[in-house]
N, C-alpha and C. Protein backbone atom coordinates (compact mmCIF):
# COMPACT_ATOMS: atom_id res chain seq x y z
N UNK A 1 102.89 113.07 85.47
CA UNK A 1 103.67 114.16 86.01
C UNK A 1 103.05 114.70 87.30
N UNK A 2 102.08 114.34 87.51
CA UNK A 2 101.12 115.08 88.86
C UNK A 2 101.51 114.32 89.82
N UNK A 3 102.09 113.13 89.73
CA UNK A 3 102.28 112.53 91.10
C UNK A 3 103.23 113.13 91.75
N UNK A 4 104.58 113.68 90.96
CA UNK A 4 105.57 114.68 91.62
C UNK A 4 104.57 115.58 92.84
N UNK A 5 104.17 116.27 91.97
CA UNK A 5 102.80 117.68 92.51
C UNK A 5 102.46 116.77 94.02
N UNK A 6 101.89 116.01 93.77
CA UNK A 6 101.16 114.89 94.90
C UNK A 6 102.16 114.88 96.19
N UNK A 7 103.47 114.14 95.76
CA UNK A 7 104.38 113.90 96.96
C UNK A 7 105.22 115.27 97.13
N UNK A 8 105.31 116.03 96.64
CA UNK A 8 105.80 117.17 97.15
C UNK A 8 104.86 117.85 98.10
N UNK A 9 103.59 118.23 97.78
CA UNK A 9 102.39 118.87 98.75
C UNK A 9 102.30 117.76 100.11
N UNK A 10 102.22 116.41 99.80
CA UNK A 10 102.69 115.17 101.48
C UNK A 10 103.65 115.79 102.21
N UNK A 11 104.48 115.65 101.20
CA UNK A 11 105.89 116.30 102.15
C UNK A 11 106.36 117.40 102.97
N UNK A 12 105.57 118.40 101.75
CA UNK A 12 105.37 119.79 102.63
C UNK A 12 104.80 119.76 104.04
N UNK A 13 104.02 119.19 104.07
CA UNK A 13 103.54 118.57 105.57
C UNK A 13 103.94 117.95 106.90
N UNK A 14 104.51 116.95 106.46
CA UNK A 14 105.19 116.38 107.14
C UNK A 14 106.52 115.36 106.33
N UNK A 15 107.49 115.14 107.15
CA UNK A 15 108.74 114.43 106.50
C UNK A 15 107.93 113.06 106.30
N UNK A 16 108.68 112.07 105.07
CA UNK A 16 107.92 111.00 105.46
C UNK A 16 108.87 109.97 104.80
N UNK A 17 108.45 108.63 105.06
CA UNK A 17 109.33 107.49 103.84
C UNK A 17 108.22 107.25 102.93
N UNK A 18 108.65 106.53 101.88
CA UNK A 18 108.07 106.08 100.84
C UNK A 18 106.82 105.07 101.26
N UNK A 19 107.09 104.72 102.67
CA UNK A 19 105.74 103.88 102.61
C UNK A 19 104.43 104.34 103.65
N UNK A 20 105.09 105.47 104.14
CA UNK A 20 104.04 106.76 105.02
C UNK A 20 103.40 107.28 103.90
N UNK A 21 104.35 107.57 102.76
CA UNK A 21 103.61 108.57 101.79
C UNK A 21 102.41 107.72 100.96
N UNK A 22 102.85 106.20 100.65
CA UNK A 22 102.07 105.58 100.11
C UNK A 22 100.81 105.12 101.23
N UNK A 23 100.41 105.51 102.50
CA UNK A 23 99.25 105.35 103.57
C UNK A 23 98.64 106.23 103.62
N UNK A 24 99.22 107.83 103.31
CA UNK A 24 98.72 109.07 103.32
C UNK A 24 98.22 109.14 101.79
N UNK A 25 98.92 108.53 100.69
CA UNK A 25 97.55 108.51 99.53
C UNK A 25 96.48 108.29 99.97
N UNK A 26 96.76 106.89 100.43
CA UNK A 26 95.66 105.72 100.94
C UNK A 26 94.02 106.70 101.19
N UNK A 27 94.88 107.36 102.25
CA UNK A 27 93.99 108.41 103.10
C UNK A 27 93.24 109.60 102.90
N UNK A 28 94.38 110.55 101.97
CA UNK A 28 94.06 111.40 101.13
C UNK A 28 93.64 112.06 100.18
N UNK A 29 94.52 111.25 98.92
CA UNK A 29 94.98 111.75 97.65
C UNK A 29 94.07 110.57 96.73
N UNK A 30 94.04 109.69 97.45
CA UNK A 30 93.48 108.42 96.31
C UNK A 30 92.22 108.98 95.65
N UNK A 31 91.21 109.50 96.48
CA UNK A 31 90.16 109.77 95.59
C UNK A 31 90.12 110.90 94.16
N UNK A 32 91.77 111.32 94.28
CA UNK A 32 91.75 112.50 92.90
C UNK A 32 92.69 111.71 92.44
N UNK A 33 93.92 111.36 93.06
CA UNK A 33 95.15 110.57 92.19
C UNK A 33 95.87 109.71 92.86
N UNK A 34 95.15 108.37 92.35
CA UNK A 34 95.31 107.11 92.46
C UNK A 34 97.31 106.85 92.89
N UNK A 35 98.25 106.21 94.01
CA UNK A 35 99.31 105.83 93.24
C UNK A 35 99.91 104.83 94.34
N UNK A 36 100.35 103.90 93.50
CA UNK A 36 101.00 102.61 94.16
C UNK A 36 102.79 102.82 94.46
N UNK A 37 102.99 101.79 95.50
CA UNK A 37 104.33 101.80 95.72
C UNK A 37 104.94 101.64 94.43
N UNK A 38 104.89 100.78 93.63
CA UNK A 38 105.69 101.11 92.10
C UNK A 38 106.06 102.44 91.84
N UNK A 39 105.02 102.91 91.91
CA UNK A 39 104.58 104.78 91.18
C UNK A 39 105.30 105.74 92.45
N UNK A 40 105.76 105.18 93.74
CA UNK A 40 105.99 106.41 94.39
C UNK A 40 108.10 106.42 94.71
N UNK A 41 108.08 105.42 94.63
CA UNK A 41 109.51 105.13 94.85
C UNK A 41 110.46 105.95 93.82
N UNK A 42 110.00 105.59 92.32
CA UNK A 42 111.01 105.50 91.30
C UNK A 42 110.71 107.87 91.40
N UNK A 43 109.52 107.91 91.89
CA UNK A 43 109.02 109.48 91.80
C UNK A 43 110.04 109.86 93.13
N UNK A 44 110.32 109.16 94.20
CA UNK A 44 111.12 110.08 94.98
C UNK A 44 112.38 110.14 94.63
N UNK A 45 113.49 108.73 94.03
CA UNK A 45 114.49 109.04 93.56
C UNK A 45 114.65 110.50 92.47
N UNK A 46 113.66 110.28 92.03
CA UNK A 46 113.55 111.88 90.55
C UNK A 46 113.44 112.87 91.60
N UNK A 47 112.71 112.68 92.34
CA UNK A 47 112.78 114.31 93.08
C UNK A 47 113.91 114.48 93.97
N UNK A 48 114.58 113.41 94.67
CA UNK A 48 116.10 114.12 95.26
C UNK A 48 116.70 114.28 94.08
N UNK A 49 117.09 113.91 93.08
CA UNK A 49 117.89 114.23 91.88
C UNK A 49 118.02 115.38 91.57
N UNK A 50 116.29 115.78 91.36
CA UNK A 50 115.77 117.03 91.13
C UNK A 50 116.23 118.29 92.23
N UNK A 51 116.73 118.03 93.19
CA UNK A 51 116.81 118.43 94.11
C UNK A 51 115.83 119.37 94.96
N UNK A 52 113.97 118.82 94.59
CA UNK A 52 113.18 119.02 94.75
C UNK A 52 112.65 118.41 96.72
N UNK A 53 113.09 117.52 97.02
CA UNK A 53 113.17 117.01 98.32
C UNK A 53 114.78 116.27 98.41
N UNK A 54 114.82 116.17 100.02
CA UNK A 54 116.08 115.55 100.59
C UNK A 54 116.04 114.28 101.64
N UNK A 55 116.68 113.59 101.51
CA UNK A 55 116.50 112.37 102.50
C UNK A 55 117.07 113.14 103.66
N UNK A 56 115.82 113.25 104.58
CA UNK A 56 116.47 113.89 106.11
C UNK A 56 116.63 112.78 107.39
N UNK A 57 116.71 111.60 107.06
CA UNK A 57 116.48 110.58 107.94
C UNK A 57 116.48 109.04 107.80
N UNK A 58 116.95 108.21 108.69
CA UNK A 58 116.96 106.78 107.87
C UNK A 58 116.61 105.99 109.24
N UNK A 59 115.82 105.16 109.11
CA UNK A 59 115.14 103.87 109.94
C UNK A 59 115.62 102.70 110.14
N UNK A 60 115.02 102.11 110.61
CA UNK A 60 115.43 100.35 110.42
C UNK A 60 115.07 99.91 108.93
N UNK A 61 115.50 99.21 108.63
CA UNK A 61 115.50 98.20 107.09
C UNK A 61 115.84 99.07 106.51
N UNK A 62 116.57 100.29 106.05
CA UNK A 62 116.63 101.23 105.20
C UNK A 62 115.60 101.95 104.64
N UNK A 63 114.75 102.44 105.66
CA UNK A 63 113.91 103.20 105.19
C UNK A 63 113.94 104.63 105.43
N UNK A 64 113.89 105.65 104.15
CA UNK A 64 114.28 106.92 104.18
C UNK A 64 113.23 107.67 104.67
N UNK A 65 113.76 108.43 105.18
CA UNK A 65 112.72 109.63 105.44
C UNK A 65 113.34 111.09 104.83
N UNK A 66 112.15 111.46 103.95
CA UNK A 66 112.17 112.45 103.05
C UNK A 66 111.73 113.89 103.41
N UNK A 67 112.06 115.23 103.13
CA UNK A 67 111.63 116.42 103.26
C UNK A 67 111.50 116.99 101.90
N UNK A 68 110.83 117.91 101.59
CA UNK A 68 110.75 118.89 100.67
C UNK A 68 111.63 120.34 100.84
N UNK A 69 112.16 120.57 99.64
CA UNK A 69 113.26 121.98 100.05
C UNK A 69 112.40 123.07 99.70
N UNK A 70 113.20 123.92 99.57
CA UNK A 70 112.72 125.61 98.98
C UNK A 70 112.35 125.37 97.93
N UNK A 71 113.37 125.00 96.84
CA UNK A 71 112.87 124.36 95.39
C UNK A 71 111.37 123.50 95.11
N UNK A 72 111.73 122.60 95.87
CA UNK A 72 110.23 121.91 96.01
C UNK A 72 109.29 123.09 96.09
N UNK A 73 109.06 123.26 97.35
CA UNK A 73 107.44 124.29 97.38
C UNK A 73 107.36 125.59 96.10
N UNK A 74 108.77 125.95 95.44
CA UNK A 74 108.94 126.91 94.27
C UNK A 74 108.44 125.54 92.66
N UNK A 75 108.71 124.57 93.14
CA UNK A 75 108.12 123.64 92.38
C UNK A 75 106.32 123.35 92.02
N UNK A 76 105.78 123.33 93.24
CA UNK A 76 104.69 123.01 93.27
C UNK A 76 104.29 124.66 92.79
N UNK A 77 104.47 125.87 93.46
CA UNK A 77 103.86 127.06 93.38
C UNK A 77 104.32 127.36 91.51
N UNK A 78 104.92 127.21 91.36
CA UNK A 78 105.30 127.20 89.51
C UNK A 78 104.07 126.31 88.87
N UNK A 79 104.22 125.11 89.19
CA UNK A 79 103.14 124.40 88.57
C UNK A 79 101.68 124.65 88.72
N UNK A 80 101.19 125.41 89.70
CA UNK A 80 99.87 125.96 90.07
C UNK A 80 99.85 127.10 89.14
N UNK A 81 101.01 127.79 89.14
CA UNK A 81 100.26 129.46 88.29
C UNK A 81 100.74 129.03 86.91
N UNK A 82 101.28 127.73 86.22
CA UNK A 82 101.53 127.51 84.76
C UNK A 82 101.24 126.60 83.69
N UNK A 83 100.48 125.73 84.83
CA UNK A 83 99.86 124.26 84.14
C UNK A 83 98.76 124.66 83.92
N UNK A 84 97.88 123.86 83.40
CA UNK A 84 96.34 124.33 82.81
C UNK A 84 96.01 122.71 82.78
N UNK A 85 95.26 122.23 84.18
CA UNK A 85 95.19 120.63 84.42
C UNK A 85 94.25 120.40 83.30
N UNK A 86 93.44 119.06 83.53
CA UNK A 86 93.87 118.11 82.51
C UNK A 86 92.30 117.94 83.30
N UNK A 87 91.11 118.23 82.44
CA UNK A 87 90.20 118.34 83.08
C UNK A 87 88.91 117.49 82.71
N UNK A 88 89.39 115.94 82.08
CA UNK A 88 88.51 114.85 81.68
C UNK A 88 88.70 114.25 82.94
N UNK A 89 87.86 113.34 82.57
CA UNK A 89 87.26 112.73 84.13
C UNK A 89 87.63 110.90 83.63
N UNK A 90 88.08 110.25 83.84
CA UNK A 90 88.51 108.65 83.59
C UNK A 90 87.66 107.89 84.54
N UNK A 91 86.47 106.85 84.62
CA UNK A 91 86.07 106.39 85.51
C UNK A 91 85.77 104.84 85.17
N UNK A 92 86.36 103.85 85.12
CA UNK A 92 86.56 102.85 84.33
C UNK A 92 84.88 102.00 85.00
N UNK A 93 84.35 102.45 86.33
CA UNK A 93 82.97 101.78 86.52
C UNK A 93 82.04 102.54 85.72
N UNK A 94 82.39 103.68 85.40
CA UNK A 94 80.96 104.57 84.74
C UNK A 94 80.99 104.24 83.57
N UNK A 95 82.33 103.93 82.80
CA UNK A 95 82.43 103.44 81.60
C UNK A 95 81.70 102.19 81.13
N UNK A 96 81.62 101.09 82.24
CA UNK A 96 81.22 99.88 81.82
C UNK A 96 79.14 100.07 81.96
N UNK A 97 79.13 101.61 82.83
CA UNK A 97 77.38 101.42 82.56
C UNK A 97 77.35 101.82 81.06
N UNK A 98 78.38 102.23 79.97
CA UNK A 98 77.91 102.15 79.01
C UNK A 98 77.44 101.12 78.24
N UNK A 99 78.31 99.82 78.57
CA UNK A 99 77.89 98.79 77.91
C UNK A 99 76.74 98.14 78.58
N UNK A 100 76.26 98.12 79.84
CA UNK A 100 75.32 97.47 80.22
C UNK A 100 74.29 96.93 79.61
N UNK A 101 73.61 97.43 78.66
CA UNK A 101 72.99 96.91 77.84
C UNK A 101 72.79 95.88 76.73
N UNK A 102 74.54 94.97 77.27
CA UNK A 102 74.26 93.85 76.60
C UNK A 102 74.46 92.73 77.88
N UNK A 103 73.82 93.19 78.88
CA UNK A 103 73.65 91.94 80.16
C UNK A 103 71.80 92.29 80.17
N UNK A 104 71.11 91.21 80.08
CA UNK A 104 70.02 90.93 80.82
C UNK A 104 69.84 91.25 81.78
N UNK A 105 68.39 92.56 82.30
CA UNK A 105 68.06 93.25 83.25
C UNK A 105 68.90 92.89 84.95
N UNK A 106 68.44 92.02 84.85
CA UNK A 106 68.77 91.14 86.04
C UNK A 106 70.15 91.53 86.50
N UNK A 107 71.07 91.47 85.45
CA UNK A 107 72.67 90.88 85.56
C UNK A 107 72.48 92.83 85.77
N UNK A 108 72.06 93.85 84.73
CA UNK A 108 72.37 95.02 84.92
C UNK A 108 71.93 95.55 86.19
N UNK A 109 70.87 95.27 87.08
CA UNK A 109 70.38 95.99 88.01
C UNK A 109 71.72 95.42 89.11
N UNK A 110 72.05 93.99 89.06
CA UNK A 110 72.94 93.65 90.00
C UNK A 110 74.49 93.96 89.66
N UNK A 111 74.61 94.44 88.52
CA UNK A 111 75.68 95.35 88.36
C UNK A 111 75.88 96.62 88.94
N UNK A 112 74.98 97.19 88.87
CA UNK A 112 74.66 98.56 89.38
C UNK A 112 74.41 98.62 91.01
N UNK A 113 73.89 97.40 91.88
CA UNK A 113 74.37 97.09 93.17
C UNK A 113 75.31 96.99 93.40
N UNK A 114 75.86 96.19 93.21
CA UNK A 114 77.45 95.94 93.22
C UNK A 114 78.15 97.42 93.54
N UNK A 115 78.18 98.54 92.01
CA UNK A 115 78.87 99.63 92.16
C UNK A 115 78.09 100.54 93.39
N UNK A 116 76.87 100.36 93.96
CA UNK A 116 76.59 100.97 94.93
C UNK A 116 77.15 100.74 95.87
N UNK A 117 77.06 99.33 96.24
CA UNK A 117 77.74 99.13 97.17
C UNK A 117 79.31 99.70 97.65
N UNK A 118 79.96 99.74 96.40
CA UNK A 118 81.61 100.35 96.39
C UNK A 118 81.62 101.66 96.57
N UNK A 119 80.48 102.10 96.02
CA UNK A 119 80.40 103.68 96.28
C UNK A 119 80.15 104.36 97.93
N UNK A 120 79.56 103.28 98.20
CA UNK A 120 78.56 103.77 99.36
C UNK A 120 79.94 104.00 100.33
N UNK A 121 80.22 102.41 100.31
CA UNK A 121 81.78 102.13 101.11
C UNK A 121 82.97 103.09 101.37
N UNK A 122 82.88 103.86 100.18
CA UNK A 122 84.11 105.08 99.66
C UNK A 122 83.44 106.00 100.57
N UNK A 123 82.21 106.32 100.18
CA UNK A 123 81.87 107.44 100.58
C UNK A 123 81.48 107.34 102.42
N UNK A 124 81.32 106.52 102.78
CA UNK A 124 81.40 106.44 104.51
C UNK A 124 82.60 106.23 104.89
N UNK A 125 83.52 105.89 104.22
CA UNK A 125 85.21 105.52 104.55
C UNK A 125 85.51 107.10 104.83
N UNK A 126 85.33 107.72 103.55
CA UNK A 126 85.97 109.31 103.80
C UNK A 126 84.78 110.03 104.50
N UNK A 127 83.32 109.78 104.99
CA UNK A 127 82.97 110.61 106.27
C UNK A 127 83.75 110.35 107.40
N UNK A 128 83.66 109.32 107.94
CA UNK A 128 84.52 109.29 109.25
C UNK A 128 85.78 109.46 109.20
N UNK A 129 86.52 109.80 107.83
CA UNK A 129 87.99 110.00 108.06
C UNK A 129 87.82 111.61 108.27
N UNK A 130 86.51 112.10 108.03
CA UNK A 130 86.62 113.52 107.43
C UNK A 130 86.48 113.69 109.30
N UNK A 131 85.40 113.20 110.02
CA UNK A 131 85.49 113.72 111.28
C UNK A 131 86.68 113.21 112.06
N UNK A 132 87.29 112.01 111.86
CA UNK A 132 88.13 111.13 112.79
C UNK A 132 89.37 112.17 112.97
N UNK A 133 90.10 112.34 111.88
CA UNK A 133 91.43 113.23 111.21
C UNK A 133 91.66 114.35 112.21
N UNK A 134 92.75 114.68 112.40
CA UNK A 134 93.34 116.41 113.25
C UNK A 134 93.68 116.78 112.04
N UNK A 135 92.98 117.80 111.69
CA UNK A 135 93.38 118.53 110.64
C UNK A 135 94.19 119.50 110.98
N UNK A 136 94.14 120.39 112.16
CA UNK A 136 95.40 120.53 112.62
C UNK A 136 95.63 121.76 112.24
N UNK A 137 97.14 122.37 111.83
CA UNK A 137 97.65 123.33 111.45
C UNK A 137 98.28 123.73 110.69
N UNK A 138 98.63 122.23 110.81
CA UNK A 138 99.15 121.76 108.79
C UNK A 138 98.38 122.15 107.67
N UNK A 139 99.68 122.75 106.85
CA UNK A 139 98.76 123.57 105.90
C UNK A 139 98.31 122.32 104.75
N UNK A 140 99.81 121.78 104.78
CA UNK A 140 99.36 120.61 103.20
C UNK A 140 98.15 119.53 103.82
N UNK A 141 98.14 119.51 105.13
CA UNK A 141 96.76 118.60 105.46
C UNK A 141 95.07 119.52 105.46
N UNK A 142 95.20 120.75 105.61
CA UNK A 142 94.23 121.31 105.55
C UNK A 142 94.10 121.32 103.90
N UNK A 143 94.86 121.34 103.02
CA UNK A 143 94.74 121.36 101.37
C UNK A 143 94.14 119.95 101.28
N UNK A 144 94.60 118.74 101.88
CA UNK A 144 93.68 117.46 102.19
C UNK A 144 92.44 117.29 102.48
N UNK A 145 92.10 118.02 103.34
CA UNK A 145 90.55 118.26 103.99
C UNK A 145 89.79 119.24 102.32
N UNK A 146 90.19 119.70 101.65
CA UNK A 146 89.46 119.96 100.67
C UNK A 146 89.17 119.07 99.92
N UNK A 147 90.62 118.00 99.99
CA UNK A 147 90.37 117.05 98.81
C UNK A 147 89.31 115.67 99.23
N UNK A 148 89.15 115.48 100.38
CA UNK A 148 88.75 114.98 101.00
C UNK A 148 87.02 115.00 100.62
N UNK A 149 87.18 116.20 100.76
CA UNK A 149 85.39 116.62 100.57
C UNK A 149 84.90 116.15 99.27
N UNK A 150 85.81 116.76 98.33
CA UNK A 150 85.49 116.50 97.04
C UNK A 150 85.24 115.09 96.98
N UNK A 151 86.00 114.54 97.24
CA UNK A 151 85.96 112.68 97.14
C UNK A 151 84.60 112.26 97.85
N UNK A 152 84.34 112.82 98.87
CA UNK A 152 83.01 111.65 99.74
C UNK A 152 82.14 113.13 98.90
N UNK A 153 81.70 114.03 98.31
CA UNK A 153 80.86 114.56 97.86
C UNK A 153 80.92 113.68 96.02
N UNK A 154 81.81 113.68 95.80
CA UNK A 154 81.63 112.58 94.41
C UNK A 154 81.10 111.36 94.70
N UNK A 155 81.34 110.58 95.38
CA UNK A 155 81.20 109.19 96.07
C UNK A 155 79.54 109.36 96.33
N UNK A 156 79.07 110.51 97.13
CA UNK A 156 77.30 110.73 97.11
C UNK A 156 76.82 110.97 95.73
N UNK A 157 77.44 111.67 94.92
CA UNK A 157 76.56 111.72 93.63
C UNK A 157 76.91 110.58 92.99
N UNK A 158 77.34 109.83 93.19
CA UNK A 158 77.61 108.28 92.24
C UNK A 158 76.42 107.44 92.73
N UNK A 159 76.37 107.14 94.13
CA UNK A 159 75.55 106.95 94.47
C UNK A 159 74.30 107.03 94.35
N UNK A 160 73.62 108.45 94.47
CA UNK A 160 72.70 108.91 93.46
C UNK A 160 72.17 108.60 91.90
N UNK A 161 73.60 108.69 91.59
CA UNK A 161 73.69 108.66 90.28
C UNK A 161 72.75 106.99 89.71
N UNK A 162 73.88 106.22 90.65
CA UNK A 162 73.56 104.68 90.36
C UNK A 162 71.58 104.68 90.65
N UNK A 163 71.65 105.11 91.25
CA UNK A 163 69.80 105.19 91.87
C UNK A 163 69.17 105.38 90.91
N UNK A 164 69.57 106.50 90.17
CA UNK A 164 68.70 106.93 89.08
C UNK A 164 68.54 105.74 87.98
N UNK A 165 69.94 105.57 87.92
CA UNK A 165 70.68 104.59 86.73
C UNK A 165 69.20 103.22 86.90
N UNK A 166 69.22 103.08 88.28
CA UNK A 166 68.86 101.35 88.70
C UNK A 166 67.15 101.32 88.01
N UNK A 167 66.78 103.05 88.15
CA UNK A 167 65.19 102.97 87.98
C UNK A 167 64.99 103.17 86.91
N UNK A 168 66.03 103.87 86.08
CA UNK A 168 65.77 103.87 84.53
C UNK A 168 65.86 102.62 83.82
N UNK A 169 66.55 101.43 84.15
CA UNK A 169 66.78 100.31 83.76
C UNK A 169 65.58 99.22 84.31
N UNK A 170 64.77 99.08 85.46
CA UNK A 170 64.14 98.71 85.65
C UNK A 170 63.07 99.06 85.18
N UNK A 171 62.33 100.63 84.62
CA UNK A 171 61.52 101.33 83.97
C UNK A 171 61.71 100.68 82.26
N UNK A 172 62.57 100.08 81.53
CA UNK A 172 63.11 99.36 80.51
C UNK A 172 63.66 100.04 79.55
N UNK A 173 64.44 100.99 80.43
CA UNK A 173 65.07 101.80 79.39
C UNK A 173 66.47 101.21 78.75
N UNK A 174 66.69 99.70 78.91
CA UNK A 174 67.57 99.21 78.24
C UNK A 174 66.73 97.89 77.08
N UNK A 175 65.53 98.02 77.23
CA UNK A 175 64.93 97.28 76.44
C UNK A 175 64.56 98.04 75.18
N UNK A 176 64.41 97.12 73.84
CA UNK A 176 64.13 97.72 72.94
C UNK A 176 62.48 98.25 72.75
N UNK A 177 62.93 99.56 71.99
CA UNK A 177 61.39 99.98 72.67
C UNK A 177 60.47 100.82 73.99
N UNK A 178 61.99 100.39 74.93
CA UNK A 178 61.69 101.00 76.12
C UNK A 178 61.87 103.02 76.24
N UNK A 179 61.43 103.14 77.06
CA UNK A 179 61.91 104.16 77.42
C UNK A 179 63.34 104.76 77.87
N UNK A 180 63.19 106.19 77.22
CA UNK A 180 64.37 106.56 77.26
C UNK A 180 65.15 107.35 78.26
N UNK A 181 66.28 107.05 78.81
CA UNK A 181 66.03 107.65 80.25
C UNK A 181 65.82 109.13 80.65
N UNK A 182 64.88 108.95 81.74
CA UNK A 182 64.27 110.49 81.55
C UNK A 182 65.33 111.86 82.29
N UNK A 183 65.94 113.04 81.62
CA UNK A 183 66.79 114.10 81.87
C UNK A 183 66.49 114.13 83.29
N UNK A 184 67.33 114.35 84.19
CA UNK A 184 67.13 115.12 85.65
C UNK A 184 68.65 115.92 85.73
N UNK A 185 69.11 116.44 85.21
CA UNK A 185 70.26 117.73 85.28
C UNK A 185 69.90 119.02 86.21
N UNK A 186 70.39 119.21 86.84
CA UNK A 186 70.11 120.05 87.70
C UNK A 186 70.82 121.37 87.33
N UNK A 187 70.18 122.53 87.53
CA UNK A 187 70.50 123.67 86.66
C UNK A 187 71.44 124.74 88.22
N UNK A 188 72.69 124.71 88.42
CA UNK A 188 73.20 125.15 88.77
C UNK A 188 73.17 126.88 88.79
N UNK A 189 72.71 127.62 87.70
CA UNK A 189 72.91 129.55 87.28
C UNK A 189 72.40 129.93 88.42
C-alpha cells in the first residue's frame, strides 16, 4: 500500500510518466521502497480511478504523463496523521550473515567482501547524487534529500557493520569454541 504514498509524493513534484517515475525511484525512493515497472503501472491506473492523480499529458508511443490532484495530496496528508508504519526492517543480505556459519572461514570473510563491496557502491552512488542533485524548491524533492541521507547514512553503517562482522569472524567467532562476538552498541541517551 505505500507505493501509492511513494508515487503520489513523485508526483506532487513534478508531472511525470510511468517510466520518469520508475528513474526517480531509481534515484530516490529505492533505498526505503524498492519498486519496479510491474509495481508502478498497475499503481497508477488505481490512482486515476481513485481519482487520486490525472493523466495531464501524452507523448510519443503512448506515454502518459501524470499529475496529482487535491485529493491526492489530502491522500498522502490522511495517511501521515493515521497510519502507524510498519517499523521492521527486511534485509535479505543481513539475513544470510545469519547463516554464514555454515561456509568455511574463507568462503565467509569473502562473503562479507562481496556485501562490502555493494554497500560501499550504494553508499558513494547516493554521495554524489546527494551533491550532484538541484534540490531546488521543490518541496516533494527536498522530502527526497531527507530520504536520501538516510539511505547513504545506512549504506555507512553496513559498511561498518560488515567490518566489524569481517574481524569477528576472522578472530573465530564462527568456529567452535571460538569467541564470541564482542558487544560494540553504541549508547545513544
Amino acid at each position: 500500500m505505500s507505493l501509492r504514498y511513494a508515487l503520489l509524493d513523485l508526483l506532487a513534484g513534478d508531472p511525470m510518466s510511468g517510466y520518469d517515475l520508475t528513474g526517480r525511484f531509481t534515484v530516490s525512493l529505492a533505498n526505503v521502497w524498492p519498486a519496479q515497472h510491474s509495481q508502478i503501472y498497475p499503481e497508477l491506473a488505481r490512482l486515476v480511478q481513485d481519482g487520486l492523480i490525472v493523466q495531464t499529458g501524452e507523448g510519443p508511443r503512448g506515454r502518459k504523463v501524470y499529475s496529482i490532484t487535491p485529493a491526492g495530496v489530502d491522500a498522502i496528508t490522511a495517511w501521515l496523521r493515521e497510519t502507524e508504519p510498519d517499523y521492521t526492517i527486511r534485509a535479505e543480505s543481513l539475513l544470510r550473515i545469519f547463516c554464514l556459519w555454515a561456509l568455511p572461514t574463507d568462503e565467509a570473510l569473502a562473503h562479507l567482501a562481496h556485501d562490502r563491496g555493494e554497500f560501499t557502491r550504494h553508499r558513494d552512488e547516493l554521495a554524489t547524487m546527494i551533491e550532484k542533485v538541484d534540490w531546488g524548491d521543490n518541496l516533494s524533492r527536498r522530502g527526497a534529500r531527507l530520504s536520501i541521507e538516510f539511505g547513504h547514512r545506512y549504506y555507512c553503517e553496513l559498511v561498518e557493520y560488515v567490518d566489524w562482522a569481517a574481524a569477528q569472524i576472522e578472530a573465530g567467532a564462527l568456529r567452535a569454541g571460538g569467541p564470541v562476538p564482542a558487544p560494540t552498541l553504541k549508547r545513544t541517551l
